[in-house]
N, C-alpha and C. Protein backbone atom coordinates (compact mmCIF):
# COMPACT_ATOMS: atom_id res chain seq x y z
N UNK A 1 -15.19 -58.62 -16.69
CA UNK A 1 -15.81 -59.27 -15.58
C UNK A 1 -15.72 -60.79 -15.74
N UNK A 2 -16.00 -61.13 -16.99
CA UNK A 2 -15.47 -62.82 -17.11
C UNK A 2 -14.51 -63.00 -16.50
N UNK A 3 -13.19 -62.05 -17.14
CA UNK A 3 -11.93 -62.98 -16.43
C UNK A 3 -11.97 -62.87 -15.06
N UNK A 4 -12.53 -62.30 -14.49
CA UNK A 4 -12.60 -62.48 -12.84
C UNK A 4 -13.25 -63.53 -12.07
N UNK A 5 -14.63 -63.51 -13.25
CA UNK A 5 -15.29 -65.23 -12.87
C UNK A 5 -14.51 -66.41 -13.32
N UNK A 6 -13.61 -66.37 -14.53
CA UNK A 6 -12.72 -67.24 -14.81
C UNK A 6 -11.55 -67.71 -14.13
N UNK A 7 -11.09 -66.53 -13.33
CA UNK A 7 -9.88 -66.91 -12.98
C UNK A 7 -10.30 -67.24 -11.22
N UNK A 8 -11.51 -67.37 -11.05
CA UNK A 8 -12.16 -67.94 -9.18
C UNK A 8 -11.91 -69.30 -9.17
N UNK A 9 -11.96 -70.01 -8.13
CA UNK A 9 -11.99 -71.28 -8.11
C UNK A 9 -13.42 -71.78 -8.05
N UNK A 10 -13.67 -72.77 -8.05
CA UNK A 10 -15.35 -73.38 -8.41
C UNK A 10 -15.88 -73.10 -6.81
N UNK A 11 -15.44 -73.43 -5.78
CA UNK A 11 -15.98 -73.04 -4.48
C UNK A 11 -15.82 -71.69 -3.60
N UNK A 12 -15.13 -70.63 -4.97
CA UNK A 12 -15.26 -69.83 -4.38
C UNK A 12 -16.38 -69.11 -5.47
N UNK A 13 -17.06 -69.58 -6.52
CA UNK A 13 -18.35 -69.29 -7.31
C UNK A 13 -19.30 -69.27 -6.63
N UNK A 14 -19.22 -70.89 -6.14
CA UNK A 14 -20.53 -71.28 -4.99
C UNK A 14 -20.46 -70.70 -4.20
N UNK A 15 -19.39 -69.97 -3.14
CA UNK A 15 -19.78 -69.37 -2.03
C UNK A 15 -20.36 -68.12 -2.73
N UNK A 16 -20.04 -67.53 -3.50
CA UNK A 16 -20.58 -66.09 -3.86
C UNK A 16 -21.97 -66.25 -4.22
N UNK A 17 -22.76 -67.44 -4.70
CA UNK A 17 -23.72 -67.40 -5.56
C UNK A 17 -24.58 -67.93 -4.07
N UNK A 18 -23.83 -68.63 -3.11
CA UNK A 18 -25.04 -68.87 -1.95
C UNK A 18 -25.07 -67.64 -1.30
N UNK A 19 -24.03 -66.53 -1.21
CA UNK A 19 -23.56 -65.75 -0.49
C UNK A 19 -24.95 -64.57 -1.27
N UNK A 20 -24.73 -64.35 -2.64
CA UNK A 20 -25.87 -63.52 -3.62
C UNK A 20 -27.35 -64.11 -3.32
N UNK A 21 -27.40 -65.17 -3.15
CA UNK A 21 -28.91 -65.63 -3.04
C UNK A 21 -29.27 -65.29 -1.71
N UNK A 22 -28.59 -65.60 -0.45
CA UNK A 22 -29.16 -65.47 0.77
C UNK A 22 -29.58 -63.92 0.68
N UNK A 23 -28.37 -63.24 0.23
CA UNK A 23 -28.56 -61.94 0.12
C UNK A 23 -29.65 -61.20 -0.27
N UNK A 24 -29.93 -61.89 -1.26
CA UNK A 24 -31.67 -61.36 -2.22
C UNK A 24 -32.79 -61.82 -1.53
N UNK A 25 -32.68 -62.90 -0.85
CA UNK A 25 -33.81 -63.82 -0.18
C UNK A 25 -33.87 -62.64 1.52
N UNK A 26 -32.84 -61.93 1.91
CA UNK A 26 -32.73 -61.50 3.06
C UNK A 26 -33.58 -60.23 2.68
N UNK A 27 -32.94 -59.54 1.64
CA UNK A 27 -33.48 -57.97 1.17
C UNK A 27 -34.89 -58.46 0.92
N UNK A 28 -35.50 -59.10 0.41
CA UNK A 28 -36.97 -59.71 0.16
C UNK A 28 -37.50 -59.92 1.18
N UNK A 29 -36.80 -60.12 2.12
CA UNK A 29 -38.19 -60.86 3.34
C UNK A 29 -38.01 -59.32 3.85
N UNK A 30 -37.07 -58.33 4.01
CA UNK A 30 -37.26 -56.98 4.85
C UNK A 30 -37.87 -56.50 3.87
N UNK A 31 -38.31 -56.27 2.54
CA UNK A 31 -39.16 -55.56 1.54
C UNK A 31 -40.62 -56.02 2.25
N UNK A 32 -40.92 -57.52 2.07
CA UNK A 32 -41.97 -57.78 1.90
C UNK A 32 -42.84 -57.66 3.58
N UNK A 33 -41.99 -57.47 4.70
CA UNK A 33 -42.23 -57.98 5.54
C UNK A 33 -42.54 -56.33 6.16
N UNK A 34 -41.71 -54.78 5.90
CA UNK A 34 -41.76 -53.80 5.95
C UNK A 34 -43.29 -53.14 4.91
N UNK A 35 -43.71 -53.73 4.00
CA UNK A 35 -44.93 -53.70 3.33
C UNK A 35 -46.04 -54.23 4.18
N UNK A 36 -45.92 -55.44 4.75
CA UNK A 36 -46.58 -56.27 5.54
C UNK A 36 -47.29 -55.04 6.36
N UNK A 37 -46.52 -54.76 7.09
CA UNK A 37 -46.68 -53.66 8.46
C UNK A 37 -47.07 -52.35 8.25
N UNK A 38 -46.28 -51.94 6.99
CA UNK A 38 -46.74 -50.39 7.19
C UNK A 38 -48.24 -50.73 6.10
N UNK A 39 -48.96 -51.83 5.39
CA UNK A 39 -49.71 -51.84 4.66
C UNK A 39 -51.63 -52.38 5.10
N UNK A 40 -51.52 -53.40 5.02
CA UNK A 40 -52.65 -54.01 5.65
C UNK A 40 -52.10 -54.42 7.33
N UNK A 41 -51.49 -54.84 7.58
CA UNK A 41 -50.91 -54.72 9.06
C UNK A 41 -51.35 -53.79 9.83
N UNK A 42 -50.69 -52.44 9.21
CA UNK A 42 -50.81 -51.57 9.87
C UNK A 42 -52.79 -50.88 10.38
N UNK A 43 -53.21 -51.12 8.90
CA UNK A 43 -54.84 -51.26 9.23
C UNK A 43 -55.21 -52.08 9.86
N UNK A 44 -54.91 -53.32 10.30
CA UNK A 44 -55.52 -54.33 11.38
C UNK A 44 -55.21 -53.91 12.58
N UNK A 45 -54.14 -53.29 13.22
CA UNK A 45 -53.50 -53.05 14.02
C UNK A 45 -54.48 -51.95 14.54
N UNK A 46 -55.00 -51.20 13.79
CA UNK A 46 -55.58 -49.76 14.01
C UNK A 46 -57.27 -50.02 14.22
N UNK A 47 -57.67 -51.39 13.30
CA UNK A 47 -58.80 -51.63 13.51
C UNK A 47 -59.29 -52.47 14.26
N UNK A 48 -58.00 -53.24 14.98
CA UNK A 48 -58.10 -54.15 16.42
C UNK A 48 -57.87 -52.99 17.84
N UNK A 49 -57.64 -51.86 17.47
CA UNK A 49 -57.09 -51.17 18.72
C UNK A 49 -58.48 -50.26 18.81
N UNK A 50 -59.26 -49.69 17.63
CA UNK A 50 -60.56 -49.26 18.06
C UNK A 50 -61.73 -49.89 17.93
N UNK A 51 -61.71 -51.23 18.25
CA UNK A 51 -62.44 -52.09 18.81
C UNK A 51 -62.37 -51.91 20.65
N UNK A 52 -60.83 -51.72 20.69
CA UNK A 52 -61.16 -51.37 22.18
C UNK A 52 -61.10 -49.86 22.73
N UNK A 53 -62.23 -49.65 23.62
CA UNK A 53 -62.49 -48.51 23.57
C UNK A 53 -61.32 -47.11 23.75
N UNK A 54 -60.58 -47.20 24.66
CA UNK A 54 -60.04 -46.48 25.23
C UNK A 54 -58.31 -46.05 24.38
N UNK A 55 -58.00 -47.87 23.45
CA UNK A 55 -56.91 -47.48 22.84
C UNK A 55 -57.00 -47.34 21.43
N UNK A 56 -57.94 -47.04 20.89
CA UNK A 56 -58.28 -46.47 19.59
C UNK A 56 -58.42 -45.28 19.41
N UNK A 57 -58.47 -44.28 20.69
CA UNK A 57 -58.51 -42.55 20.37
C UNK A 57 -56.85 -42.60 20.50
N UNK A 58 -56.64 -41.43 19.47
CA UNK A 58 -55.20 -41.31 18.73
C UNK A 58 -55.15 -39.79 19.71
N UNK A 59 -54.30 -40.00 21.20
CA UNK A 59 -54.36 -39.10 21.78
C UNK A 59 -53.32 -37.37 21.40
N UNK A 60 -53.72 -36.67 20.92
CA UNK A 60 -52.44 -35.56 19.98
C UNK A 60 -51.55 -35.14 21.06
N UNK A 61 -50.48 -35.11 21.23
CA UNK A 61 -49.72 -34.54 22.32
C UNK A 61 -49.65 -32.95 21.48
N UNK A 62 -49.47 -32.49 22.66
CA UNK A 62 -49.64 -30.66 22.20
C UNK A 62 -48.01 -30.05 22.04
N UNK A 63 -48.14 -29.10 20.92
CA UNK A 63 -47.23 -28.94 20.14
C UNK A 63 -46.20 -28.07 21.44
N UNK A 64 -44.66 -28.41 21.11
CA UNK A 64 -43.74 -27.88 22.14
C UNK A 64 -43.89 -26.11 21.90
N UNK A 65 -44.30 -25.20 22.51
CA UNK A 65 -43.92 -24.00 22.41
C UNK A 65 -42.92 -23.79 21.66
N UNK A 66 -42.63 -22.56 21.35
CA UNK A 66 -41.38 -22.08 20.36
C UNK A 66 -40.23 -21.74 21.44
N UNK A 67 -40.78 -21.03 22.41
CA UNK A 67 -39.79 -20.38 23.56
C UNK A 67 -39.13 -21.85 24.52
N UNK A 68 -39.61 -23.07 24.29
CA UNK A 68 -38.90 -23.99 24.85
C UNK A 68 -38.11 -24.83 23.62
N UNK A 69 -38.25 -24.77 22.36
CA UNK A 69 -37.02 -25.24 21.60
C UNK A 69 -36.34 -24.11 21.55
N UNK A 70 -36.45 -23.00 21.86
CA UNK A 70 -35.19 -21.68 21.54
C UNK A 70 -34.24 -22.27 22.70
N UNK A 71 -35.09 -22.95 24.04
CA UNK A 71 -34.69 -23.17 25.38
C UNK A 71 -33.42 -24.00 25.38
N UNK A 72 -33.59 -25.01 24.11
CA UNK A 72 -33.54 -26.08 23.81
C UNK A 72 -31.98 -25.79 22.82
N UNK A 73 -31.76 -25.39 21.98
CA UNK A 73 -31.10 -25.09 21.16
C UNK A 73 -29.88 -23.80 21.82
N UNK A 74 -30.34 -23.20 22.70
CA UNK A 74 -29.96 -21.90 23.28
C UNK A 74 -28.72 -23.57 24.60
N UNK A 75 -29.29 -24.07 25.13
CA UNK A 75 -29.01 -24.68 26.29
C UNK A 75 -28.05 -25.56 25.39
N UNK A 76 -28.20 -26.39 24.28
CA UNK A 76 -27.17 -26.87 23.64
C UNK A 76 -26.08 -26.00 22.97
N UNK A 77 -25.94 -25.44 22.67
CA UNK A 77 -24.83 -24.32 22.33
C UNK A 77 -24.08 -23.66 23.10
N UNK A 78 -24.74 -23.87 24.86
CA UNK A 78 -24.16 -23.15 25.96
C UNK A 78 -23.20 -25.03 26.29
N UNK A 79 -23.71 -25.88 26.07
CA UNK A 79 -23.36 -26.66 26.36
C UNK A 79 -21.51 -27.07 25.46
N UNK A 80 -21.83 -26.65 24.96
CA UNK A 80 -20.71 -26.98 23.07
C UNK A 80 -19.75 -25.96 23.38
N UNK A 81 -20.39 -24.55 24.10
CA UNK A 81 -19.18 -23.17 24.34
C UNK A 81 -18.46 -24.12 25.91
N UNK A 82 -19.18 -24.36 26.66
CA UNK A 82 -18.83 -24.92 28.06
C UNK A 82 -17.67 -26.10 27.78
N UNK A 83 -17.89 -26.90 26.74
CA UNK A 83 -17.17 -28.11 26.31
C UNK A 83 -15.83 -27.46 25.74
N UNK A 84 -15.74 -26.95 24.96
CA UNK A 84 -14.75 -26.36 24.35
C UNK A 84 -13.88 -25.61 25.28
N UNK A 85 -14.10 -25.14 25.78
CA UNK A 85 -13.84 -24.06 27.17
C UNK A 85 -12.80 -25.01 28.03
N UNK A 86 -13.44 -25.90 28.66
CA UNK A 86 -13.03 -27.32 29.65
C UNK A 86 -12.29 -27.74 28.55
N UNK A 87 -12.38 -28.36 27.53
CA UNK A 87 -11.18 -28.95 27.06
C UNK A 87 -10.17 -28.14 26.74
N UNK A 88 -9.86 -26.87 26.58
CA UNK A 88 -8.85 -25.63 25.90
C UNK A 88 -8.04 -25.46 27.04
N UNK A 89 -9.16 -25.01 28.51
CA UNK A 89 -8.34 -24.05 29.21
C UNK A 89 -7.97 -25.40 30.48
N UNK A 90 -8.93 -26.43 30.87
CA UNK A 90 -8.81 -27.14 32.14
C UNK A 90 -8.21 -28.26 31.79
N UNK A 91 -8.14 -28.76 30.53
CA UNK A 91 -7.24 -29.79 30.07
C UNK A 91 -6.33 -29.52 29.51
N UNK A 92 -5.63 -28.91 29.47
CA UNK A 92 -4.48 -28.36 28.33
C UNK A 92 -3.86 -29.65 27.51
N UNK A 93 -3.56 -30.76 28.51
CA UNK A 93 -2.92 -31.96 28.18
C UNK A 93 -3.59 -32.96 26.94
N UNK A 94 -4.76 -32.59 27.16
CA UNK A 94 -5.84 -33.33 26.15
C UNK A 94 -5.43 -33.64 24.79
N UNK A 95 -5.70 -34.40 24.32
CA UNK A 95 -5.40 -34.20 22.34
C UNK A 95 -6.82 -34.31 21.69
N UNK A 96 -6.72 -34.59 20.57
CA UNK A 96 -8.12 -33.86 19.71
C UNK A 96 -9.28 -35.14 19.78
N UNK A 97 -8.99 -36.39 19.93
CA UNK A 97 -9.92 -37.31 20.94
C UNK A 97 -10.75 -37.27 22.17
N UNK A 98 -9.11 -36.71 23.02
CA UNK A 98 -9.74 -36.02 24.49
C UNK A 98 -11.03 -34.84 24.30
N UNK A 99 -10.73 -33.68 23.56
CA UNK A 99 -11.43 -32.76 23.44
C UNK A 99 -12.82 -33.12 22.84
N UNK A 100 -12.84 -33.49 21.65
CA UNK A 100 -14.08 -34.51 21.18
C UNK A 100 -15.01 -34.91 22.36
N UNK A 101 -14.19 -35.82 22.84
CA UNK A 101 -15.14 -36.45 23.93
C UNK A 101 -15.40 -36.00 24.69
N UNK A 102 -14.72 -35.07 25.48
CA UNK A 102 -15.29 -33.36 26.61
C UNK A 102 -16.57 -32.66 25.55
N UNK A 103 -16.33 -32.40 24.53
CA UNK A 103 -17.40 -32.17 23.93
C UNK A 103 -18.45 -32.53 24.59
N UNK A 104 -18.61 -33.76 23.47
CA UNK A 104 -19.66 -34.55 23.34
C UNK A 104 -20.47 -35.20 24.70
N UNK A 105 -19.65 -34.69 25.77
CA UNK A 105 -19.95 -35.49 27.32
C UNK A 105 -20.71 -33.86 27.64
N UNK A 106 -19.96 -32.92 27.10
CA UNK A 106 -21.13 -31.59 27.64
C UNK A 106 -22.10 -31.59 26.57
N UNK A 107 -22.35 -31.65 25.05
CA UNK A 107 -23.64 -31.62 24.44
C UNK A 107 -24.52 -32.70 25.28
N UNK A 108 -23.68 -34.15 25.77
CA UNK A 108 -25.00 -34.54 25.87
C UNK A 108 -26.24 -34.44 27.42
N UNK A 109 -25.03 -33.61 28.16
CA UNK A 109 -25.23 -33.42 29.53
C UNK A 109 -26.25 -31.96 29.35
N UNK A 110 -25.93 -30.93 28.58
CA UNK A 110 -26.71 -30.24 28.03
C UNK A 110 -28.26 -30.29 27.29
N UNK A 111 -27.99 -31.79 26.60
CA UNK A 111 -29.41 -32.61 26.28
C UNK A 111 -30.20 -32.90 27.52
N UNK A 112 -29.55 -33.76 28.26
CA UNK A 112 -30.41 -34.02 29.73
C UNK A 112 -30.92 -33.10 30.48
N UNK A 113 -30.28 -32.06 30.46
CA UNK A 113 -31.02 -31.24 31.04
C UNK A 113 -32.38 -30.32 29.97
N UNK A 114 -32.15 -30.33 28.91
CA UNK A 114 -33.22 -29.52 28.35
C UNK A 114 -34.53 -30.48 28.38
N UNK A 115 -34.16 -31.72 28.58
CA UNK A 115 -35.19 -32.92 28.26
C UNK A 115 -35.86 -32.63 29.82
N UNK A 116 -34.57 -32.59 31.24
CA UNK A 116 -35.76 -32.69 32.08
C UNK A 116 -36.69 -31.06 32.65
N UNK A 117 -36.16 -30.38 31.85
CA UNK A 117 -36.71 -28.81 31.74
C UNK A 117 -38.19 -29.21 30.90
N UNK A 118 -37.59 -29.88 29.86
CA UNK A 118 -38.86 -29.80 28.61
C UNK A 118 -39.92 -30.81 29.47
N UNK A 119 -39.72 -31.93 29.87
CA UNK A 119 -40.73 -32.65 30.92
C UNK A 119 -41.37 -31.82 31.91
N UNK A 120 -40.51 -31.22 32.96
CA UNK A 120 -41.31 -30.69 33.98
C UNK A 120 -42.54 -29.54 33.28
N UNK A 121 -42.33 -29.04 31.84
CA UNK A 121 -43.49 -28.36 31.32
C UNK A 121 -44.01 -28.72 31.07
N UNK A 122 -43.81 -29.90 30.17
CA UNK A 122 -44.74 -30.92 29.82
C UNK A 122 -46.05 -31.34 31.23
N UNK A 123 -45.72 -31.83 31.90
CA UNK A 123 -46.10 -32.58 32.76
C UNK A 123 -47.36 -31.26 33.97
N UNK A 124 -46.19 -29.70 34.02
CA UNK A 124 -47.23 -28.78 34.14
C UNK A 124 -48.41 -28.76 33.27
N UNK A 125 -47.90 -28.51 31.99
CA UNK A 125 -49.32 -28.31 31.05
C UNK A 125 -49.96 -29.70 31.51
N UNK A 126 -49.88 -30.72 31.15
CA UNK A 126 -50.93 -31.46 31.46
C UNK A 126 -51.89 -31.39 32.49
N UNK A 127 -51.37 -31.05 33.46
CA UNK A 127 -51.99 -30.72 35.31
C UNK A 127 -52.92 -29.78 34.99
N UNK A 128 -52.33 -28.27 34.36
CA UNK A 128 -53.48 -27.60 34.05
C UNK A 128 -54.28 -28.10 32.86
N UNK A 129 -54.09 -28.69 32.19
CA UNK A 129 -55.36 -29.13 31.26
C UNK A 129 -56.18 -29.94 32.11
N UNK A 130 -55.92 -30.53 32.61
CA UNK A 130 -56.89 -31.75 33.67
C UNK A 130 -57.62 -30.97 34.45
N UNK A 131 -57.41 -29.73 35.82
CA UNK A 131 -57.53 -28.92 35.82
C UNK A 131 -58.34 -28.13 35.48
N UNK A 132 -58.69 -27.56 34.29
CA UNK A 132 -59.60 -27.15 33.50
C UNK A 132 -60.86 -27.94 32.78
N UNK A 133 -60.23 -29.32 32.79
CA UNK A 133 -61.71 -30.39 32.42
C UNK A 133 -62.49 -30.65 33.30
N UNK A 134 -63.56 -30.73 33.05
CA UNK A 134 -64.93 -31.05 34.07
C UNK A 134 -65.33 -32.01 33.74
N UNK A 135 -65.67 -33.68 34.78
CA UNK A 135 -65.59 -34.31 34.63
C UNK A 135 -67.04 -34.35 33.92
N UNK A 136 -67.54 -35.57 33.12
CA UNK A 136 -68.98 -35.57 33.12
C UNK A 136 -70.00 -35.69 34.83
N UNK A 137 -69.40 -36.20 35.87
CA UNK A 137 -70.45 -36.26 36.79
C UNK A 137 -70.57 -35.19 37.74
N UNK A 138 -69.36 -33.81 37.04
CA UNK A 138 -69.81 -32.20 37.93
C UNK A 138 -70.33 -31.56 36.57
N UNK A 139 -70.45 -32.09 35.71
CA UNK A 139 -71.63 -31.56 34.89
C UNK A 139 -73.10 -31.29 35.20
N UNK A 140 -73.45 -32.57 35.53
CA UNK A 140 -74.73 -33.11 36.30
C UNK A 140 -75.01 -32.42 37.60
């Protein structure tokens, strides 16, 4: 390793050694600054937010059913057979780029749709949970 530092020129030492320092000074401020946040940060953050009333309850979103990730996984795989399919039989001309990207244009068209499947349940369940709550003033 000497002879490699030996045989550099003097400004190409200095660039490496400003080039090594910025480097350490950069990784240090994302160490210290990623500590910052997830550490006491993150407790101020939590103890300035339930000071105010409404954004300090940590609202749980309710867990996705099982039968809508089967939905989910089932709809991406139909998506990947559909892709493959279109690039084999409707592109013949295609090469292995083309096909890739027929792919990947049906997985992700396959995503969009399970997302706006998985929303419109979403968005049911919520209706009926609301629905089912009684406000405090039909309590009374």
């Amino acid at each position: 390793m000497m002879e490699a530092l030996a045989a550099m020129s003097t400004w190409k030492l200095i660039a490496l050694g400003l080039f090594g320092t910025i480097a350490l000074l950069f990784i240090g401020i994302i160490v210290l600054g990623t500590v910052a946040i997830l550490g006491p940060g993150m407790r101020a953050v939590h103890g300035a937010m339930g000071a105010i009333q409404n954004l300090g309850e940590k609202r749980q979103r309710p867990k996705m059913p099982i039968s809508v990730r089967v939905l989910g996984v089932g709809i991406v795989f139909l998506a990947v057979g559909l892709g493959i399919v279109i690039a084999l039989v409707a592109l013949p001309a295609v090469g292995g780029w083309g096909m890739f990207g027929v792919l990947m244009l049906s997985i992700g068209a396959g995503l969009v749709i399970f997302y706006l499947i998985a929303a419109k349940t979403e968005k049911q369940a919520e209706g009926a949970d609301q629905a089912h709550q009684v406000s405090p003033d039909q309590q009374q």
